[in-house]
Protein backbone atom coordinates (compact mmCIF):
# COMPACT_ATOMS: atom_id res chain seq x y z
CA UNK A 1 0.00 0.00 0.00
CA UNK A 2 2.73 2.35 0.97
CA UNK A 3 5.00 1.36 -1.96
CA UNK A 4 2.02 2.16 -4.38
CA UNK A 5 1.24 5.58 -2.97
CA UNK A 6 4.88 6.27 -3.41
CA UNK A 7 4.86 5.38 -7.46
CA UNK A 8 1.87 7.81 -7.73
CA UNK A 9 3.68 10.87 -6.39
CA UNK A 10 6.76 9.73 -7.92
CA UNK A 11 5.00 9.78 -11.66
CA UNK A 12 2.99 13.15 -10.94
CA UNK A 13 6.08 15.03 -9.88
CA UNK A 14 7.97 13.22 -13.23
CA UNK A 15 4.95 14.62 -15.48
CA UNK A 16 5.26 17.79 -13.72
CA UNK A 17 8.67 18.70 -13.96
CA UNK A 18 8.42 17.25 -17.91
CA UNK A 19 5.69 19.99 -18.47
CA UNK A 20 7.88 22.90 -17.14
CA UNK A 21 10.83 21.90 -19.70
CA UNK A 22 8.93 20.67 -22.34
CA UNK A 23 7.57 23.65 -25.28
CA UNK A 24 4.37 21.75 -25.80
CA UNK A 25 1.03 23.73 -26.31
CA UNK A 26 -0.25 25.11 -22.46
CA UNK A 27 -3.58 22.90 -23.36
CA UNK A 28 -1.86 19.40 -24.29
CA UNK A 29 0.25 19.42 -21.37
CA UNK A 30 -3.05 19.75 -18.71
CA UNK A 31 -4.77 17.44 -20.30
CA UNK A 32 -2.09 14.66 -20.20
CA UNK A 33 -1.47 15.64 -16.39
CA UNK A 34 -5.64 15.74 -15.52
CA UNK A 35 -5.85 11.86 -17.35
CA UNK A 36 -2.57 10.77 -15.22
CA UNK A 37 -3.77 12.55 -11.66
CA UNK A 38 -7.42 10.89 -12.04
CA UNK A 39 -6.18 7.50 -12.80
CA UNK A 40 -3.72 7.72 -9.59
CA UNK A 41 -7.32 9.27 -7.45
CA UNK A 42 -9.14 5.84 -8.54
CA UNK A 43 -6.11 3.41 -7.75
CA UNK A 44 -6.06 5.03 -4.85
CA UNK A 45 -9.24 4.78 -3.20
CA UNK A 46 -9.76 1.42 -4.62
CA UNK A 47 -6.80 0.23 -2.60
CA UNK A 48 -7.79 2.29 0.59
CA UNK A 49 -11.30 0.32 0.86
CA UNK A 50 -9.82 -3.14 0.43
CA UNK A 51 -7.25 -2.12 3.15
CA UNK A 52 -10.68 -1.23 5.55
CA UNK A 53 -12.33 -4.32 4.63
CA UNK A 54 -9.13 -6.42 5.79
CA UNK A 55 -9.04 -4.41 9.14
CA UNK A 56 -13.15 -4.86 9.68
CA UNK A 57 -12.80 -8.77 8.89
CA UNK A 58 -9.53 -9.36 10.99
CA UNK A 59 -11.42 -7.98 14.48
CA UNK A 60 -14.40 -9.65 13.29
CA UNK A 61 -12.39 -13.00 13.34
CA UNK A 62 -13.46 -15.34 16.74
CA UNK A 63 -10.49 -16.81 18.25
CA UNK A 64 -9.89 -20.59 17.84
CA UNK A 65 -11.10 -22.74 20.33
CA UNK A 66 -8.61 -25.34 22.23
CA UNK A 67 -9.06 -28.88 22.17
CA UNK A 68 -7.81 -30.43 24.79
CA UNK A 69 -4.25 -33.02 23.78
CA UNK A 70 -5.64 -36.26 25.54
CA UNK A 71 -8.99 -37.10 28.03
CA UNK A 72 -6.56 -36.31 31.01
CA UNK A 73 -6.90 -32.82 30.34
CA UNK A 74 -10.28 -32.41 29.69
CA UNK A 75 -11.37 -34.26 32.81
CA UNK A 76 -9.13 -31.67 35.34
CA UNK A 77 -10.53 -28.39 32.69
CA UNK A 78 -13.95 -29.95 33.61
CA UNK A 79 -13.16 -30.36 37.36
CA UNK A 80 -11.74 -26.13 37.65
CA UNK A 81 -14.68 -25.05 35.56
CA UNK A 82 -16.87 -22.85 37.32
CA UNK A 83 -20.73 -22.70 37.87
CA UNK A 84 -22.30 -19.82 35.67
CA UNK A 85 -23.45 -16.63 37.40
CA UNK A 86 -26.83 -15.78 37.29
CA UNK A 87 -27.95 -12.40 35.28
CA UNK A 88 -27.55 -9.77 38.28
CA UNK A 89 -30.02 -7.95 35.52
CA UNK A 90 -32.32 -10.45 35.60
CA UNK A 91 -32.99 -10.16 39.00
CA UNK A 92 -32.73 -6.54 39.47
CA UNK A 93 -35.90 -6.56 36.83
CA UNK A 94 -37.97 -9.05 38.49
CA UNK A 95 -37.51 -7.29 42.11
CA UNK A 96 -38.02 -3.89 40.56
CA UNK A 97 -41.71 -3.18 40.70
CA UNK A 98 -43.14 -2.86 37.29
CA UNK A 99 -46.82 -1.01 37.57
CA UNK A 100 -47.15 2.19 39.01
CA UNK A 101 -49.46 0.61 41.91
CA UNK A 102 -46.69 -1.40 43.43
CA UNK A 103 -43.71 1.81 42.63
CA UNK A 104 -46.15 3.54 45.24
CA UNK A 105 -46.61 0.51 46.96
CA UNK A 106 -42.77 0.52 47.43
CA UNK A 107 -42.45 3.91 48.18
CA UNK A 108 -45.02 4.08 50.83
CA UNK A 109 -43.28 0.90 52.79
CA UNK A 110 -39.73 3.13 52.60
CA UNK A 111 -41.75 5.83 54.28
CA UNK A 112 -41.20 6.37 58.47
CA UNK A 113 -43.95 4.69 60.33
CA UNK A 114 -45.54 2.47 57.73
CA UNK A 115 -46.76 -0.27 59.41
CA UNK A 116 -48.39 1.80 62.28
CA UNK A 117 -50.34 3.82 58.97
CA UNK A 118 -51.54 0.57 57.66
CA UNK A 119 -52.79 -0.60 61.56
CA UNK A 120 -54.55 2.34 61.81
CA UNK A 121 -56.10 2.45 58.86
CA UNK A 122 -57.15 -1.26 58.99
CA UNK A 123 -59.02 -0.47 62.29
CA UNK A 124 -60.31 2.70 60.26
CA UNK A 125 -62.21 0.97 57.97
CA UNK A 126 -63.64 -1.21 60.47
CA UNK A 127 -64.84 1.35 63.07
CA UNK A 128 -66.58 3.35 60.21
CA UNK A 129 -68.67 0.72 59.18
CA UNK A 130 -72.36 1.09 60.22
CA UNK A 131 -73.22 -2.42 60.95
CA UNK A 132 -70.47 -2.80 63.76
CA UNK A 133 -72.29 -3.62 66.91
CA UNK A 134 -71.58 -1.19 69.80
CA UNK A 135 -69.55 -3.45 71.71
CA UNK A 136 -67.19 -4.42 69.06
CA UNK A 137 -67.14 -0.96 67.86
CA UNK A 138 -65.61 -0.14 71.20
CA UNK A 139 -63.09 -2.66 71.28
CA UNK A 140 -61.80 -1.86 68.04
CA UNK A 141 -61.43 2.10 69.33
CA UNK A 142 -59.81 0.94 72.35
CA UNK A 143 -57.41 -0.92 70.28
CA UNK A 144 -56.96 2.22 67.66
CA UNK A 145 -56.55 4.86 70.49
CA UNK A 146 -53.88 2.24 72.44
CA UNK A 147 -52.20 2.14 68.57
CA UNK A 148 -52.03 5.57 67.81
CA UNK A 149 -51.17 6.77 71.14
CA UNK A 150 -47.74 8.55 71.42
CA UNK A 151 -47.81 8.85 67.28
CA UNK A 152 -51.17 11.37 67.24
CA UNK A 153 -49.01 14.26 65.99
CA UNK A 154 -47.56 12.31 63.25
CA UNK A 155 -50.32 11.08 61.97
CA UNK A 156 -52.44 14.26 62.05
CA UNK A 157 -49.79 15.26 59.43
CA UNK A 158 -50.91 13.07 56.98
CA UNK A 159 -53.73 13.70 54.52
CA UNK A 160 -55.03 9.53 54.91
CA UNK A 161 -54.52 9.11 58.90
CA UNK A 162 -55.84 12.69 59.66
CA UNK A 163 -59.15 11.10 59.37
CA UNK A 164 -57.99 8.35 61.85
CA UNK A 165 -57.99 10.95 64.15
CA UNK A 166 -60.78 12.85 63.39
CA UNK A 167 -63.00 9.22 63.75
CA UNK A 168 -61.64 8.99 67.14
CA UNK A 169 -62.83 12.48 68.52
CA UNK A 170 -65.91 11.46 67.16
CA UNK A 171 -66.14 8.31 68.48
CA UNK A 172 -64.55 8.40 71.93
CA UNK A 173 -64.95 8.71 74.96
CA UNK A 174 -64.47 12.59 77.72
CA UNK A 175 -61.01 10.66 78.57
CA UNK A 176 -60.36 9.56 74.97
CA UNK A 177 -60.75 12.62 73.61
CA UNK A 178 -58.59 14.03 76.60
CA UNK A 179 -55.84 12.23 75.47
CA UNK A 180 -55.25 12.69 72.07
CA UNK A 181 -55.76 16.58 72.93
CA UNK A 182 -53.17 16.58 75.48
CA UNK A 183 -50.60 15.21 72.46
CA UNK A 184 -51.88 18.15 69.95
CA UNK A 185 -52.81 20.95 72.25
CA UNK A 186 -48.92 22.42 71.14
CA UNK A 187 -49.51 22.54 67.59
CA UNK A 188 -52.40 24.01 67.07
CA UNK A 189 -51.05 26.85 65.14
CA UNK A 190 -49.29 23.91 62.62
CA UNK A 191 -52.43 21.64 62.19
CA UNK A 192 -54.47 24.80 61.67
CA UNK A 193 -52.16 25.68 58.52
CA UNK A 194 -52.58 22.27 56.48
CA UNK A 195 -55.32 21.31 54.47
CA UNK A 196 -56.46 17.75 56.26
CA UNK A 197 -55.40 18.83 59.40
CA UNK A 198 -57.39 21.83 60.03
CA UNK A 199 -60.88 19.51 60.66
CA UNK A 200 -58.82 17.94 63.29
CA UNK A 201 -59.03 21.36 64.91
CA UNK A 202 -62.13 22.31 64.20
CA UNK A 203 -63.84 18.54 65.72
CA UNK A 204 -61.75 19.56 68.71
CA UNK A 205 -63.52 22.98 69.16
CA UNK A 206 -66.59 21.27 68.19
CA UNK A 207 -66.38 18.29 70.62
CA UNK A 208 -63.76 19.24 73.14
CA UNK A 209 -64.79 20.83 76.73
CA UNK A 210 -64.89 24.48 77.28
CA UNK A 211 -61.76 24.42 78.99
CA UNK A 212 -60.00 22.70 76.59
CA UNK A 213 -61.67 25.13 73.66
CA UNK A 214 -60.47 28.00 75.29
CA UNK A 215 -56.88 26.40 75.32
CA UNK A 216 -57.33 26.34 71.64
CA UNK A 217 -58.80 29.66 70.87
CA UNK A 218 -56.17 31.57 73.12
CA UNK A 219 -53.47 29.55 70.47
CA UNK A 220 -54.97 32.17 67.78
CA UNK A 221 -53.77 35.23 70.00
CA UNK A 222 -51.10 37.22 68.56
CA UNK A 223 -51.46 35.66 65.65
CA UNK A 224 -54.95 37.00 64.13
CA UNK A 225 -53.63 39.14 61.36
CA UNK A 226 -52.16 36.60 60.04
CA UNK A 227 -54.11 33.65 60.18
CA UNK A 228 -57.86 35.60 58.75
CA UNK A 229 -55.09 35.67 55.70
CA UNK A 230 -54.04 32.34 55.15
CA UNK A 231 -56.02 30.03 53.23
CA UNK A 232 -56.67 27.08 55.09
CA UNK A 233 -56.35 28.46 58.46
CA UNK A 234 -58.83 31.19 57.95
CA UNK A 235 -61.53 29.02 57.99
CA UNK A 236 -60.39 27.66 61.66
CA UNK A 237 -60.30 31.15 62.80
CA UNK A 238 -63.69 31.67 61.42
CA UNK A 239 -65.27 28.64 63.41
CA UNK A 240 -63.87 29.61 66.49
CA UNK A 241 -64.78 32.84 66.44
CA UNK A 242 -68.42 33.28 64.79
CA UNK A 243 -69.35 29.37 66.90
CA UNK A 244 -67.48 28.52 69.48
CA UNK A 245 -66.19 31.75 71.22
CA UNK A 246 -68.01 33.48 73.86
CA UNK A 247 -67.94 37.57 74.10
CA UNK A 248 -64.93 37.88 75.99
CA UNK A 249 -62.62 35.08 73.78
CA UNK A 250 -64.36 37.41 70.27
CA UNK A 251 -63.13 40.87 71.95
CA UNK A 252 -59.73 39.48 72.50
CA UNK A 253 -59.37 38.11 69.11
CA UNK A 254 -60.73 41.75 67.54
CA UNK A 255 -58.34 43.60 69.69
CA UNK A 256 -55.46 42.62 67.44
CA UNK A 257 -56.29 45.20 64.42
CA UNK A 258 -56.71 47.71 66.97
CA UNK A 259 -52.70 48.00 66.98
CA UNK A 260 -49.66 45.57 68.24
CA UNK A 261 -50.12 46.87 72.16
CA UNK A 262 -53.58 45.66 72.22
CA UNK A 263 -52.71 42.32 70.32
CA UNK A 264 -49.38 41.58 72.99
CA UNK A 265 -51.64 42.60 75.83
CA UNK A 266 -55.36 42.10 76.49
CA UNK A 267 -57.44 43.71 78.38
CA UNK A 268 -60.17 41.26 79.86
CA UNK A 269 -62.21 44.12 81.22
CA UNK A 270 -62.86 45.55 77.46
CA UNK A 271 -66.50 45.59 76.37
CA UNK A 272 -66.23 47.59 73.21
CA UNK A 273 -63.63 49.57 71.72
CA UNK A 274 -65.52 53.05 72.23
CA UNK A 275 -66.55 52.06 75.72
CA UNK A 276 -63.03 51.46 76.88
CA UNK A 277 -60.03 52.58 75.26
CA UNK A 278 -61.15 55.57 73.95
CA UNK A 279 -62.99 56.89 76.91
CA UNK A 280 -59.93 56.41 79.19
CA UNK A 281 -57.59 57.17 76.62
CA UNK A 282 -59.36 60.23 73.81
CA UNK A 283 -55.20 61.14 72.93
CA UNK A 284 -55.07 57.62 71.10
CA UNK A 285 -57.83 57.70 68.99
CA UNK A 286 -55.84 58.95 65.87
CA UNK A 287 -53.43 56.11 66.10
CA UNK A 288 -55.70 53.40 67.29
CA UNK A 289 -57.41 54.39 63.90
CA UNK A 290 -54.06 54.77 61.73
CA UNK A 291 -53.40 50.84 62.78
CA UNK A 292 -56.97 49.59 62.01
CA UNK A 293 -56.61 51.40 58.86
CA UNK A 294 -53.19 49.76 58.12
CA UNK A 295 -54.36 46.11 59.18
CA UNK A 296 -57.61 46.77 57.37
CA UNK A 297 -57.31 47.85 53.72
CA UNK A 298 -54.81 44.61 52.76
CA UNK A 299 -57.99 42.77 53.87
CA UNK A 300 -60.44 43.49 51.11
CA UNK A 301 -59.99 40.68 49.14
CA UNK A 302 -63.04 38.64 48.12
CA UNK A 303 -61.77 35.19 50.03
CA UNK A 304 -60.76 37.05 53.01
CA UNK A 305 -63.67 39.79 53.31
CA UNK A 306 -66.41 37.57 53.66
CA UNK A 307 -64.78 36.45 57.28
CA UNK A 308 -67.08 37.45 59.87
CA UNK A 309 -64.35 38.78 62.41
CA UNK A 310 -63.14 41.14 59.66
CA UNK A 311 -67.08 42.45 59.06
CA UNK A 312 -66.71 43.21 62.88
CA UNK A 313 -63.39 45.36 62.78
CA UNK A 314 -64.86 47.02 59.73
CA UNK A 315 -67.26 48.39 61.82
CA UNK A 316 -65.53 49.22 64.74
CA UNK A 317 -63.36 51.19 62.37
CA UNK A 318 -66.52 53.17 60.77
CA UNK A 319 -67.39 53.82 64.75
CA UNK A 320 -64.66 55.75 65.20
CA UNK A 321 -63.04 56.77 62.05
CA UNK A 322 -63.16 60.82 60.76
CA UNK A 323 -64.47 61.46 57.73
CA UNK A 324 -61.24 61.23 55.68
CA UNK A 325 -60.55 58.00 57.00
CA UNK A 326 -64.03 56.72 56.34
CA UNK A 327 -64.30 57.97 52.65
CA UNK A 328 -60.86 56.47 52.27
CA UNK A 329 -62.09 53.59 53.52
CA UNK A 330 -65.88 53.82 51.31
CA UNK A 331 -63.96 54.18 48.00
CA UNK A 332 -61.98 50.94 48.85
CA UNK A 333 -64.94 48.88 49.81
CA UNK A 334 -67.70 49.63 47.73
CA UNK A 335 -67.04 47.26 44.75
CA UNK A 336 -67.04 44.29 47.30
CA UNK A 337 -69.71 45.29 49.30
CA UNK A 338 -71.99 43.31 48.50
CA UNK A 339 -69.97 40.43 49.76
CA UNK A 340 -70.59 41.02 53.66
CA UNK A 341 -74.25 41.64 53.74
CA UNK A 342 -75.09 38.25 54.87
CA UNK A 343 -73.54 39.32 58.44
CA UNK A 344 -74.69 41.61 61.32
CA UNK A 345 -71.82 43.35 61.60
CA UNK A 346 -71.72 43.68 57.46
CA UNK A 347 -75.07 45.40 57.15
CA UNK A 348 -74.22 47.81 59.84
CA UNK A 349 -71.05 48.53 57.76
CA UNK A 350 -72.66 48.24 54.57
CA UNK A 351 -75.28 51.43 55.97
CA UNK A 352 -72.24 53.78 57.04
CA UNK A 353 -71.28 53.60 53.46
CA UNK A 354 -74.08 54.59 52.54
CA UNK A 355 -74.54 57.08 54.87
CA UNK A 356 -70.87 58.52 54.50
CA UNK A 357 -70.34 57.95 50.98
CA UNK A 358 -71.04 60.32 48.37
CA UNK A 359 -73.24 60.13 45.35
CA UNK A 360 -70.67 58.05 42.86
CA UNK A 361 -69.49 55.86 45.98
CA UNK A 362 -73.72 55.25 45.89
CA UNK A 363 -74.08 54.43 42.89
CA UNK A 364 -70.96 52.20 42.60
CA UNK A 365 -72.88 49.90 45.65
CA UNK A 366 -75.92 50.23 43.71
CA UNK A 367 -74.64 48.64 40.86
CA UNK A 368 -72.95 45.48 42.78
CA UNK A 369 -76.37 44.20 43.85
CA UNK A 370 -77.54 43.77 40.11
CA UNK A 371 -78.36 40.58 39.83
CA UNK A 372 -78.45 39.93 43.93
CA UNK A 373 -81.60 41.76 44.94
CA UNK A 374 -83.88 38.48 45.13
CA UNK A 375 -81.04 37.27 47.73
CA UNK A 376 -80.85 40.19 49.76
CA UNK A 377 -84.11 40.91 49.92
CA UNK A 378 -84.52 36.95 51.49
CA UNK A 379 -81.47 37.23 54.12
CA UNK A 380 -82.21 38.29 57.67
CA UNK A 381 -79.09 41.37 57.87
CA UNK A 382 -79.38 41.95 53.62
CA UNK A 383 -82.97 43.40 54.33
CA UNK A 384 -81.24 46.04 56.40
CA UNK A 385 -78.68 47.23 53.66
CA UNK A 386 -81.45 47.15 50.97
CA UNK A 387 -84.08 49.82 53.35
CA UNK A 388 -80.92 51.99 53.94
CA UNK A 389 -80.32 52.13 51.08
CA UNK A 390 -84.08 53.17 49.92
CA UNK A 391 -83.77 55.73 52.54
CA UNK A 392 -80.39 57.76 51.00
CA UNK A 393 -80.03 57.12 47.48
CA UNK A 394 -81.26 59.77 45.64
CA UNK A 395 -81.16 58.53 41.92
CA UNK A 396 -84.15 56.93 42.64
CA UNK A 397 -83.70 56.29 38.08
CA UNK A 398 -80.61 54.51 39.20
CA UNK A 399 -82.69 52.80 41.82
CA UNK A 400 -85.39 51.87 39.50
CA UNK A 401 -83.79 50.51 36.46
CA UNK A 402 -80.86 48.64 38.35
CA UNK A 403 -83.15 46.94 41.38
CA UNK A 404 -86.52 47.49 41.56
CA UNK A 405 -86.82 46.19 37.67
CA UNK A 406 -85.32 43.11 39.31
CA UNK A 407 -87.32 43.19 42.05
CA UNK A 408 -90.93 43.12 40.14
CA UNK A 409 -89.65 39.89 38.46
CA UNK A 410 -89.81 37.84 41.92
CA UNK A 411 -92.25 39.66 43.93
CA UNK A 412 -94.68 36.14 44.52
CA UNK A 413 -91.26 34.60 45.66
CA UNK A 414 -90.49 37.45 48.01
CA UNK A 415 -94.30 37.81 49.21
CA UNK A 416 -93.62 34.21 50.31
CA UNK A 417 -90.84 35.05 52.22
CA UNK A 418 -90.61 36.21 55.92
CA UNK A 419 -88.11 39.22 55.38
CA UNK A 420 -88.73 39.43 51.69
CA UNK A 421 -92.50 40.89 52.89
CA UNK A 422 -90.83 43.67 54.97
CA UNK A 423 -89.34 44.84 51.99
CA UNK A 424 -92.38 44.98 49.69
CA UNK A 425 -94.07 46.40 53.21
CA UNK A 426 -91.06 48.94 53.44
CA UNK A 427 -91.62 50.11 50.05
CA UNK A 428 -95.80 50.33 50.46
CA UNK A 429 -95.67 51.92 54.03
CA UNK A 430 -92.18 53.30 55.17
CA UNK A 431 -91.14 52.96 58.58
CA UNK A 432 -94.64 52.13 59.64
CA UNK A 433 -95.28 51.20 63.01
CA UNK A 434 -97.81 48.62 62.31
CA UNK A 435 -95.49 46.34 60.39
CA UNK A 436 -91.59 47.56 61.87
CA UNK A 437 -90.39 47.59 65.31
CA UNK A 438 -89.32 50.57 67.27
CA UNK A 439 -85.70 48.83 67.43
CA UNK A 440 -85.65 48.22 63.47
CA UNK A 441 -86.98 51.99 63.17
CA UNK A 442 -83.95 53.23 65.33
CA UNK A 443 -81.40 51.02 63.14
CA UNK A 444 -82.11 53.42 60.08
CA UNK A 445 -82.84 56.44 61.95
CA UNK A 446 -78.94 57.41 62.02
CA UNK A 447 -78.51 58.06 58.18
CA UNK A 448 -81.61 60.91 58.06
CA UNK A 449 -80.54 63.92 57.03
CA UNK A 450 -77.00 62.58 56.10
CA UNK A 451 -75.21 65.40 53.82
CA UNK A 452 -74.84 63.88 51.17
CA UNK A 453 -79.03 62.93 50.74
CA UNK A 454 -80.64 66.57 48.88
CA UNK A 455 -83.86 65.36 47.99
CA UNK A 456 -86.68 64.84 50.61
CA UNK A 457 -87.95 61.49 52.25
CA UNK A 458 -91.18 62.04 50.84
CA UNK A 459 -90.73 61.94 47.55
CA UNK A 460 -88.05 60.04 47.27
CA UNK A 461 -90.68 56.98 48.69
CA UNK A 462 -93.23 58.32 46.05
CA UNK A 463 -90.73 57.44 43.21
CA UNK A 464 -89.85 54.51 44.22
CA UNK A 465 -93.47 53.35 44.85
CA UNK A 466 -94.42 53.84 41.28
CA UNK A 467 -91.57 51.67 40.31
CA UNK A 468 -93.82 48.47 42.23
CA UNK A 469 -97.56 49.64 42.02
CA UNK A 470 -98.19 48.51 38.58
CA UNK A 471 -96.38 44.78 39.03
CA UNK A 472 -97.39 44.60 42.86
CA UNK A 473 -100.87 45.50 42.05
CA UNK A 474 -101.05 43.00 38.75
CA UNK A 475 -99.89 40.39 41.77
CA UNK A 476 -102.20 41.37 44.80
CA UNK A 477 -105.38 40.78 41.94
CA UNK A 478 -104.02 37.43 41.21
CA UNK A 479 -103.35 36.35 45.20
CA UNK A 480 -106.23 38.26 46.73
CA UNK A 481 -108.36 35.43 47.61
CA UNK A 482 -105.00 33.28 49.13
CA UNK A 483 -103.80 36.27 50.77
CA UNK A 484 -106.84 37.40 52.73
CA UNK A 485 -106.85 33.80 54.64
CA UNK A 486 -103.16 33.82 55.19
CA UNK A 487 -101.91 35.76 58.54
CA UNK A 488 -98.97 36.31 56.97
CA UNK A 489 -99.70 37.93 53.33
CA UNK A 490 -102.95 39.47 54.90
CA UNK A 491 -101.37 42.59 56.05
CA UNK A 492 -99.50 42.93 52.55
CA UNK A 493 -102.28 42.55 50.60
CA UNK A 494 -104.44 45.60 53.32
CA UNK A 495 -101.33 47.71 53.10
CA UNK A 496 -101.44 46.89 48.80
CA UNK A 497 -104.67 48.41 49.09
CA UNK A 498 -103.82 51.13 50.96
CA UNK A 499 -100.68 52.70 49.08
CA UNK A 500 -100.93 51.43 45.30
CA UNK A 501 -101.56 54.36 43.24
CA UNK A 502 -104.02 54.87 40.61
CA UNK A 503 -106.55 52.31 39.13
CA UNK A 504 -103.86 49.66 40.01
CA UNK A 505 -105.81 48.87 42.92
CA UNK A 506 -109.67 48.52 41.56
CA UNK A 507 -108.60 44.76 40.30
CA UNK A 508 -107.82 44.16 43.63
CA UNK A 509 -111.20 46.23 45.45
CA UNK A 510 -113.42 44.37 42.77
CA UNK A 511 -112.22 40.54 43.62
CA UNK A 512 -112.32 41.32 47.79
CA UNK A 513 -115.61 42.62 47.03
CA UNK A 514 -116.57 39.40 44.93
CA UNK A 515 -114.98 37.15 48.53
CA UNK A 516 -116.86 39.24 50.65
CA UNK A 517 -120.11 39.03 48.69
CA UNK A 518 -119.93 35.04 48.48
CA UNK A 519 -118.51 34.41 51.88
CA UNK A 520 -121.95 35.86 53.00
């Protein structure tokens, strides 16, 4: 191979240096070189693939295999042969799990505590069964409490034994349930935070003795702010304090927006935020109000506004807030109003803004209840917010077109309804004595003659009664002869009567007459 390559160069330098001396023609003398260069390319490349086929073939080649000289020496290359190893792959594949059921399988027996898991929930699924007699249904508690005990915390942690634990509050006995709170009562903040663990809080305030509950509900002190915030733990907050706190346990939890003294040191004496601190103390009114403020406004969000405990600072704020603090306040509630009407505290609130706010601030609230008035006219505290606001909006248009249109399209549903009547009944007969209590009077009373209200009470009602006579009269025609034997729609369908204007009301005169007339 090497001794050809060197002939090839050896002729094209000959030809080469023959062209330089010879006096041919410049075109003869490339063509004679180009025919002797592309015969050497071709030899060339025809000897460098047989030289690769040799080199493939000779480490292809398998080595030769030994016979052994006589039967001597292929009894003792029998005796030193080995046993074959078996395939460490082999194995490896059938000990491997190979679904994805027995990969979690695997994974859930590396976990810590696995066998007391599957104990527990083995004795789960037994106790939960409804047609376990009662004393076998104690003897398999017994035996789940005895497992568990010592291990409550750990498994309250996890989203399938949480419910272990929750069965056994349930289920068990004053000194069973004793027990298992004595191992949780110090992480109460922790289980309050995780999604399965916060019902394990919540059956404790539910079934655990007042003493205990009160262990659990001073856990939350100090920490209010930031637990109405969080998303699982807001909910335990909310069940302690709208169902299972008493006055003095909901004033300590409040206290906390009032500013960081009040939430590092309670006063157990408090009644009410204007009773107390600002009657002994008039010089800290501005900053008590600067904090709520603060604490406040990053709490207008729609999943943490509808808490009842932030309806409740809301309105202590509006108690004692100036009138630059509440319109700062007004402007940054009034799209999510509508969201806390279902509460005491969130009506109340829900009638300072209307009270305090101005005209667009009105009309802004007016235009969140489209498309709610059927519900708030049926909720006990919604009924409030809906009167006030009859009483102060002046763009009774507004009014008209955005609510009452809505209102005319359910009026047999609300005439059905226990507070939906004292709105039709508001509407007919403001403030009337016959049909509204002194006490519900005085809760509305506070907003007449607000500045911001021009036009007077008087005809302000007028407009907004023409709005109903025509459908509410239409109605009392068609119920007439239902309502006069019902207690409750009978003093609708005299006060109908009374107020509807125009001929709206004949219909209704003409078929009373026609019951009268027949009845005798």
């Amino acid at each position: 191979y090497s001794q050809l390559t060197l002939e090839t160069h050896v002729v094209v330098r000959k030809n080469m240096a023959k062209s330089h001396r010879s006096n041919k023609t410049g075109a003869q003398q490339v063509t004679s070189v180009k025919g002797v260069s592309d015969r050497n390319k071709r030899t060339f490349k025809r000897h460098k693939t047989d030289a690769k086929n040799k080199t493939k073939s000779f480490y292809k080649r398998k080595p030769k295999q030994q016979t052994p000289k006589n039967k001597t020496q292929e009894t003792a290359s029998a005796k030193i042969k080995k046993p074959a190893k078996a395939d460490k792959s082999a194995i490896a594949r059938k000990a491997t799990p190979t679904t994805r059921k027995d990969r979690r399988e695997e994974r859930r027996r590396q976990r810590k505590n696995y066998s007391l898991v599957v104990q527990s929930l083995q004795l789960w699924e037994k106790l939960r069964r409804r047609d376990v007699r009662k004393a076998e249904r104690a003897q398999i508690l017994s035996n789940l409490i005895l497992l568990i005990s010592g291990h409550a915390h750990e498994l309250a942690l996890k989203h399938d034994t949480a419910r272990v634990v929750q069965c056994c509050l349930k289920l068990g006995s004053p000194e069973q349930r004793t027990s298992i709170f004595t191992e949780l009562k110090d992480h109460i903040l922790e289980l309050s935070k995780l999604t399965y663990s916060k019902f394990i809080v919540k059956s404790m305030l539910r079934l655990c003795t007042a003493q205990q509950r009160g262990f659990i509900i001073s856990a939350f002190y100090n920490h209010v702010r930031r637990l109405v915030r969080h998303s699982e733990a807001s909910y335990v907050l909310e069940a302690a304090y709208n169902n299972h706190a008493n006055a003095q346990q909901r004033w300590r939890l409040v206290q906390e927006f009032y500013g960081p003294q009040f939430a590092l040191f309670k006063d157990s004496e408090a009644q009410s935020l204007e009773e107390v601190f600002l009657a002994s103390n008039p010089s800290e009114k501005a900053t008590i109000c600067r904090h709520m403020k603060e604490a406040l406004l990053p709490l207008l969000e729609r999943s943490v506004l509808k808490h009842t405990i932030v309806h409740k600072a809301l309105l202590d704020f509006f108690l004692i807030a100036d009138e630059s603090s509440k319109a700062d306040m007004i402007e940054a509630v009034r799209e999510v109003l509508v969201l806390i009407l279902h509460t005491k505290e969130g009506s109340k609130v829900a009638l300072h803004c209307l009270w305090h706010g101005t005209p667009k601030d009105r009309k802004v609230i007016v235009k969140s209840m489209k498309g709610l008035v059927k519900n708030i006219c049926k909720e006990e505290h919604g009924v409030v917010a809906m009167l006030g606001l009859f009483d102060c909006v002046d763009d009774t248009v507004l009014v008209k077109k955005a609510l009452l249109s809505e209102l005319c399209g359910c009026l047999e549903e609300l005439a059905d309804d226990q507070h939906g009547r004292h709105v039709l009944l508001y509407l007919l007969s403001p403030r009337s004595p016959k049909h509204f209590s002194p006490q519900f009077s005085a809760l509305l009373s506070p907003g007449d003659g607000n500045k911001h209200s021009k036009k007077a009470a008087d005809v302000r009602y007028q407009e907004l009664l023409e709005g109903v006579s025509g459908p509410l009269g239409k109605l009392a025609s068609a119920k007439a002869s239902v309502w006069s034997r019902s207690n409750s729609h009978a003093p609708l369908l005299v006060q109908a009567v009374k107020s509807i204007i125009g001929d709206d009301v004949s219909p209704v005169l003409s078929l009373l007459a026609e019951e009268v007339g027949e009845e005798e």
